[in-house]
Protein backbone atom coordinates (compact mmCIF):
# COMPACT_ATOMS: atom_id res chain seq x y z
CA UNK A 1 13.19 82.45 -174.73
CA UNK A 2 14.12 83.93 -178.42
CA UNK A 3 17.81 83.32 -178.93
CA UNK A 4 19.57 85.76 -180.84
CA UNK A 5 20.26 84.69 -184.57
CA UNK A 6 18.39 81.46 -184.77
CA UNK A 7 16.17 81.92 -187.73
CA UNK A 8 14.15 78.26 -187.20
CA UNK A 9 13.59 76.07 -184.21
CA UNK A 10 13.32 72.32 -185.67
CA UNK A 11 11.94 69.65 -183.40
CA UNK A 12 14.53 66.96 -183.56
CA UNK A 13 12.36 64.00 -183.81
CA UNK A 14 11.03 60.74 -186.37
CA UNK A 15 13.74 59.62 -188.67
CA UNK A 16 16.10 62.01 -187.77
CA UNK A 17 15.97 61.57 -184.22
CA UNK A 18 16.06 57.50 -185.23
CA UNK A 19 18.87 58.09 -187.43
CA UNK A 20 20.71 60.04 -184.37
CA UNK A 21 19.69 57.31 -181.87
CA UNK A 22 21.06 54.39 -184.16
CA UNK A 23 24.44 56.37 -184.53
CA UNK A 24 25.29 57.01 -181.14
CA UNK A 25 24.30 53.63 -180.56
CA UNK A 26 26.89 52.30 -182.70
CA UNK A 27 29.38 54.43 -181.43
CA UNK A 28 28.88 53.45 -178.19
CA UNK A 29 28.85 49.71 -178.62
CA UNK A 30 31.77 49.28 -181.28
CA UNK A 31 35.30 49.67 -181.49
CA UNK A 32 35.54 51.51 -185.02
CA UNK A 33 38.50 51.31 -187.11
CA UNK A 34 39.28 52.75 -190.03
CA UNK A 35 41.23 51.60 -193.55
CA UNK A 36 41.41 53.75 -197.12
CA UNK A 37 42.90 52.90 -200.32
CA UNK A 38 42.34 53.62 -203.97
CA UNK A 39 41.41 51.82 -206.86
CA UNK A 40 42.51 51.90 -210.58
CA UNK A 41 38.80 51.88 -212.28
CA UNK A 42 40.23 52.96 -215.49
CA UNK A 43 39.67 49.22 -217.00
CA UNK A 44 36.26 48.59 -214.79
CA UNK A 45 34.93 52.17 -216.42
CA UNK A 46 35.67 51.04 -219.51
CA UNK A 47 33.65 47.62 -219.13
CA UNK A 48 30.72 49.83 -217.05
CA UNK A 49 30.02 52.07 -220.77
CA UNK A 50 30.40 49.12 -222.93
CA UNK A 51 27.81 46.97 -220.50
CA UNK A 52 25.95 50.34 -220.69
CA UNK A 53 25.86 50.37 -224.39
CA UNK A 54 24.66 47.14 -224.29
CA UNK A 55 21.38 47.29 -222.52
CA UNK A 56 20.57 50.53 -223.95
CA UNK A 57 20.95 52.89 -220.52
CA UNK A 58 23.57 54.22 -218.15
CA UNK A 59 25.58 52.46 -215.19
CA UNK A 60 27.07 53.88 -212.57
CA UNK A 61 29.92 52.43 -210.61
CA UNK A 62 28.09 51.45 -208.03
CA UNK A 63 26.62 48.09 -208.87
CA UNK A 64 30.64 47.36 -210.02
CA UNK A 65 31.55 48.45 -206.81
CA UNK A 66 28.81 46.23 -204.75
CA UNK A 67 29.39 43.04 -207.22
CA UNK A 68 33.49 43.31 -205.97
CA UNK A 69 31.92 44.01 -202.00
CA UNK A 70 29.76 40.64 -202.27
CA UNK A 71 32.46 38.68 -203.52
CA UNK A 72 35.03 40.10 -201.33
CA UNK A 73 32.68 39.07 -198.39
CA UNK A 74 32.60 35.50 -199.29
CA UNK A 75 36.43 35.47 -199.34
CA UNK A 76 36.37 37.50 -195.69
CA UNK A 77 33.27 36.12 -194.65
CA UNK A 78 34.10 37.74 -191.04
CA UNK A 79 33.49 41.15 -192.39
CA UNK A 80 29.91 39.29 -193.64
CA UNK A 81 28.62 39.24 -189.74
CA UNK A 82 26.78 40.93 -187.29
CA UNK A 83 27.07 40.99 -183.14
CA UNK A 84 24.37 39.86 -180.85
CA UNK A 85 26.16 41.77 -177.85
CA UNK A 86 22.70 40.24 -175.69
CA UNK A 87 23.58 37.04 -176.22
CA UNK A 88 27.48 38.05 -176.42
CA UNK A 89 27.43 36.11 -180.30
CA UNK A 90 28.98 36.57 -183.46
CA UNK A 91 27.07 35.88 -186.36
CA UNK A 92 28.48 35.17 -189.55
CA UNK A 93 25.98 34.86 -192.61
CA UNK A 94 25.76 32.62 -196.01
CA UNK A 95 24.44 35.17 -197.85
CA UNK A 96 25.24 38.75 -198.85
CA UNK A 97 22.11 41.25 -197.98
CA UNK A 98 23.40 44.33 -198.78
CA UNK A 99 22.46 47.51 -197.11
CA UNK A 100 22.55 50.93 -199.34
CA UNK A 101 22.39 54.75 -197.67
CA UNK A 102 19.77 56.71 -199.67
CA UNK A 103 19.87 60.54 -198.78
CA UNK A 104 16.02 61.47 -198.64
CA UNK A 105 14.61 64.73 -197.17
CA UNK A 106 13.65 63.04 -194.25
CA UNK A 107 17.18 61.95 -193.04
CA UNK A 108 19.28 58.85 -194.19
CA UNK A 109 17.58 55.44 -194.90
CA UNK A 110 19.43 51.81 -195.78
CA UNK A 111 16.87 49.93 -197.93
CA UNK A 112 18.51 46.39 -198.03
CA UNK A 113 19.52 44.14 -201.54
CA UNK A 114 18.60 40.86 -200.24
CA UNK A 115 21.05 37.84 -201.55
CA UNK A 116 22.99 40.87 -203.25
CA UNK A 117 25.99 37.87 -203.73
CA UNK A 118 23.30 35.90 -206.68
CA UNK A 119 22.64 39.18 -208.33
CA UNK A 120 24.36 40.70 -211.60
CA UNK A 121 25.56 44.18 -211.35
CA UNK A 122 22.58 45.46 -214.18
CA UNK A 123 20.03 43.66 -211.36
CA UNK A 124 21.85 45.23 -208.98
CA UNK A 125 21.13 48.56 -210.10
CA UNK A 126 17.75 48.04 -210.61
CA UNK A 127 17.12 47.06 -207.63
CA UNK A 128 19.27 50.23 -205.67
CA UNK A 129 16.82 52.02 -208.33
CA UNK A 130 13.85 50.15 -207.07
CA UNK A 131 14.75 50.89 -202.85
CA UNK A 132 16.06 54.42 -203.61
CA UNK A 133 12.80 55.67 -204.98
CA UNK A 134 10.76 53.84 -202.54
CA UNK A 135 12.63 55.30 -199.87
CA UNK A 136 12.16 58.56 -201.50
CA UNK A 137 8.83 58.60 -201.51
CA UNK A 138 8.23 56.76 -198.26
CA UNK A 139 6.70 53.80 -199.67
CA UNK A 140 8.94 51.18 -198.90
CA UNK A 141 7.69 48.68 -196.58
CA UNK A 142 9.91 47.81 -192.90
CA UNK A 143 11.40 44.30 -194.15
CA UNK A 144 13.15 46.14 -196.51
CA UNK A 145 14.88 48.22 -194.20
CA UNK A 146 16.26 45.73 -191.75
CA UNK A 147 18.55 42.31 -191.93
CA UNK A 148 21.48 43.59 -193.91
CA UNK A 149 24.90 41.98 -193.08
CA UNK A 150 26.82 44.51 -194.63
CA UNK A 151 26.27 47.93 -195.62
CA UNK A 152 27.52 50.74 -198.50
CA UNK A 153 27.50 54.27 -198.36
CA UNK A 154 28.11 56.47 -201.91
CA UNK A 155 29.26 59.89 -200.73
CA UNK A 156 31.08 60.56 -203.92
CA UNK A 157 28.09 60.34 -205.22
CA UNK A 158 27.35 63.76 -203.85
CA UNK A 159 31.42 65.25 -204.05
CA UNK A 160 33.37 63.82 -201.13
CA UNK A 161 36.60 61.70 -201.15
CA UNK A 162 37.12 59.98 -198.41
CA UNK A 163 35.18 59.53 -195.11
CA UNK A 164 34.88 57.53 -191.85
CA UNK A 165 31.76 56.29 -191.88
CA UNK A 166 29.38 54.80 -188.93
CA UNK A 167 29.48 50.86 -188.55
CA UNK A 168 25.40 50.48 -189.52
CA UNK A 169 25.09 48.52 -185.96
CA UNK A 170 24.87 45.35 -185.60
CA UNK A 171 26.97 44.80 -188.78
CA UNK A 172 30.50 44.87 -188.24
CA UNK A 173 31.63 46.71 -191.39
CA UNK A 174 30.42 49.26 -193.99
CA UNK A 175 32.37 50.65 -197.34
CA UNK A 176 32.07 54.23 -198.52
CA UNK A 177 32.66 55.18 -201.82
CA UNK A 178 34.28 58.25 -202.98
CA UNK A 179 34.14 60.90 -205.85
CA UNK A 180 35.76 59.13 -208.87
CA UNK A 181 38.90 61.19 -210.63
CA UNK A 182 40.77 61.63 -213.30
CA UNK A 183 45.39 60.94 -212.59
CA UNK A 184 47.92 60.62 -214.27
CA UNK A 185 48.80 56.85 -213.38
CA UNK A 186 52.25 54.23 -214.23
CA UNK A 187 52.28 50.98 -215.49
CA UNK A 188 55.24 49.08 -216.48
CA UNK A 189 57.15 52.37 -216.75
CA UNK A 190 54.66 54.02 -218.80
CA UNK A 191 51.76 56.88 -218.17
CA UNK A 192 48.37 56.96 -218.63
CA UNK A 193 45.53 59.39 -218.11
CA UNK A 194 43.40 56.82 -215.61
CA UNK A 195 40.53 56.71 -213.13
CA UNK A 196 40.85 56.33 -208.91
CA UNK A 197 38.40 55.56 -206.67
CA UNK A 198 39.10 56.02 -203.55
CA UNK A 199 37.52 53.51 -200.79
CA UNK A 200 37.11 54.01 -196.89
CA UNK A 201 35.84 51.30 -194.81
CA UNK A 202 35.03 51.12 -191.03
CA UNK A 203 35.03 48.20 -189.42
CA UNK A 204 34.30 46.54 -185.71
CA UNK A 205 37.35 46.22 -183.91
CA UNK A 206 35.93 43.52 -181.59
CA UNK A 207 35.55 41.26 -184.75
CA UNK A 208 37.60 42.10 -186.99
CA UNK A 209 41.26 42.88 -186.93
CA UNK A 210 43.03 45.50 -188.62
CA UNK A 211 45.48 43.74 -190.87
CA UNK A 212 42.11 41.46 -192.38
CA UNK A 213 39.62 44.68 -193.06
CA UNK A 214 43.00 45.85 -195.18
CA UNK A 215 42.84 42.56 -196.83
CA UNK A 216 39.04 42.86 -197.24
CA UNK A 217 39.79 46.14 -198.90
CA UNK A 218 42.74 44.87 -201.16
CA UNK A 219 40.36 41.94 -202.38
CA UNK A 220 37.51 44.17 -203.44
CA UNK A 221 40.24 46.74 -205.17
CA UNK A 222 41.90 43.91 -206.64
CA UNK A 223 38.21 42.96 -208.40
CA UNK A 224 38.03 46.08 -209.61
CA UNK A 225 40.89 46.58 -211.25
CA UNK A 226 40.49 43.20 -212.80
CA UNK A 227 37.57 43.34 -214.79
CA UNK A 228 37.83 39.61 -216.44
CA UNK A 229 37.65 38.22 -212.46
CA UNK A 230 35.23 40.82 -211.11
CA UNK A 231 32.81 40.24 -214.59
CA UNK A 232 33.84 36.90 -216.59
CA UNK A 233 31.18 37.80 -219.70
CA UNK A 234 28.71 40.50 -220.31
C-alpha cells in the first residue's frame, strides 16, 4: 500500500543488508566501550609534506596515523586480538593486518593491509590506494576482505570529529580518525598556531579494560606527536 511521502522503496539487501547484519552482530556479542583524545600533529604534519616532497606526491595522515596504530599494537598486543566466542578463546596475533573502511556506493567495505606492522607509511598508502579502488570498483577478491586483527575508520576524512564507532567483530578494537584542525596550542608557556587530531576508539569490554584502551590511545598519540620515534629517517 502507497505510503504517503515516500518518494523510493529500496530493497534492503547484498552489502548493505551484510553490512547491517555484521553490525548488529557486533553489538550484540560485545561489550563496547568508548575512549577519545587528541593529538598534537603539528610536528607529524610537518614531517608528512617534507616525506611528500620527497617522493614527488601527496600524503595524507593516514598512513602516519596507521604506522603509530601498528606499533601501538605491539606494545598493547591485547588490543591486537580477536574472540572465538564458539570456542569461548581469545586470540592474540604476531602480526598487525590492518583493516581500513572504504565508503563505496554499495555500502561500507574493510579491505585488509596484511602485516601492516613491516610496512612504511609511503607503502602503506599505496596499498590503502591499491584496496580503496578495488573496493570501489568491486574488483577486489574475498581474502582481502577478511582476517584483520584490528581495524581503522577515517571519518574526518569526510568532516566529522569524533565518533563511536562499531567494534569490526571478531576484533576487539577499532580507531576512528577525525577531521584535522587548526588551535591555538601552549608549550612551555608559549603559543603556537598548531594542528589536533582528534582520536575515538571502541574497544571490547570483555577483553580489554578501560584504563589499557586509554593507554593504547596515549601510546599511539604519544607516536604522533613524536615524529623522531614514530619515523627514525625518511
Amino acid at each position: 500500500m502507497p505510503q504517503e511521502g515516500v518518494s523510493e522503496r529500496i530493497p534492503f539487501r547484498g552489502i548493505r543488508r551484510k553490512i547491517a547484519e555484521a553490525m548488529m552482530h557486533s553489538i550484540n556479542t560485545t561489550a563496547h566501550f568508548q575512549v577519545m583524545d587528541e593529538a598534537d600533529v603539528t610536528q607529524i604534519d610537518r614531517k608528512r609534506k617534507a616525506i611528500s616532497e620527497l617522493i614527488g606526491r601527496k600524503l595524507s595522515m593516514l598512513p602516519f596515523v596507521m604506522t603509530a596504530v601498528t606499533k601501538a599494537l605491539k606494545k598493547h598486543p591485547s588490543m591486537n586480538s580477536t574472540v572465538d566466542d564458539f570456542v569461548e578463546e581469545i586470540l592474540l596475533h604476531s602480526n598487525v593486518h590492518l583493516g581500513c573502511a572504504v565508503d563505496t556506493d554499495n555500502g561500507l567495505m574493510v579491505p585488509v593491509i596484511k602485516n601492516a606492522d613491516a610496512l612504511s607509511p609511503v607503502q602503506l598508502a599505496d596499498e590503502t590506494t591499491r584496496l580503496a579502488k578495488a573496493c570501489r570498483d568491486r574488483s577486489i577478491p574475498r581474502e582481502e576482505l577478511s582476517g584483520s586483527t584490528f581495524t581503522i575508520s577515517n571519518v574526518g576524512s569526510y568532516g566529522g570529529m569524533y565518533s563511536t564507532p562499531i567494534i569490526n567483530y571478531p576484533e576487539v578494537g577499532i580507531l576512528a580518525i577525525g577531521r584535522t584542525k587548526e588551535q591555538v596550542l601552549t608549550k612551555d608557556g608559549a603559543f603556537y598556531a598548531g594542528l589536533i587530531l582528534p582520536l575515538s576508539v571502541s574497544c571490547d569490554h570483555r577483553v580489554v579494560d578501560g584504563a589499557e584502551a586509554a593507554r593504547f590511545l596515549r601510546t599511539i598519540i604519544e607516536l604522533l606527536e613524536n615524529p623522531e620515534e614514530l619515523i627514525p629517517t625518511i
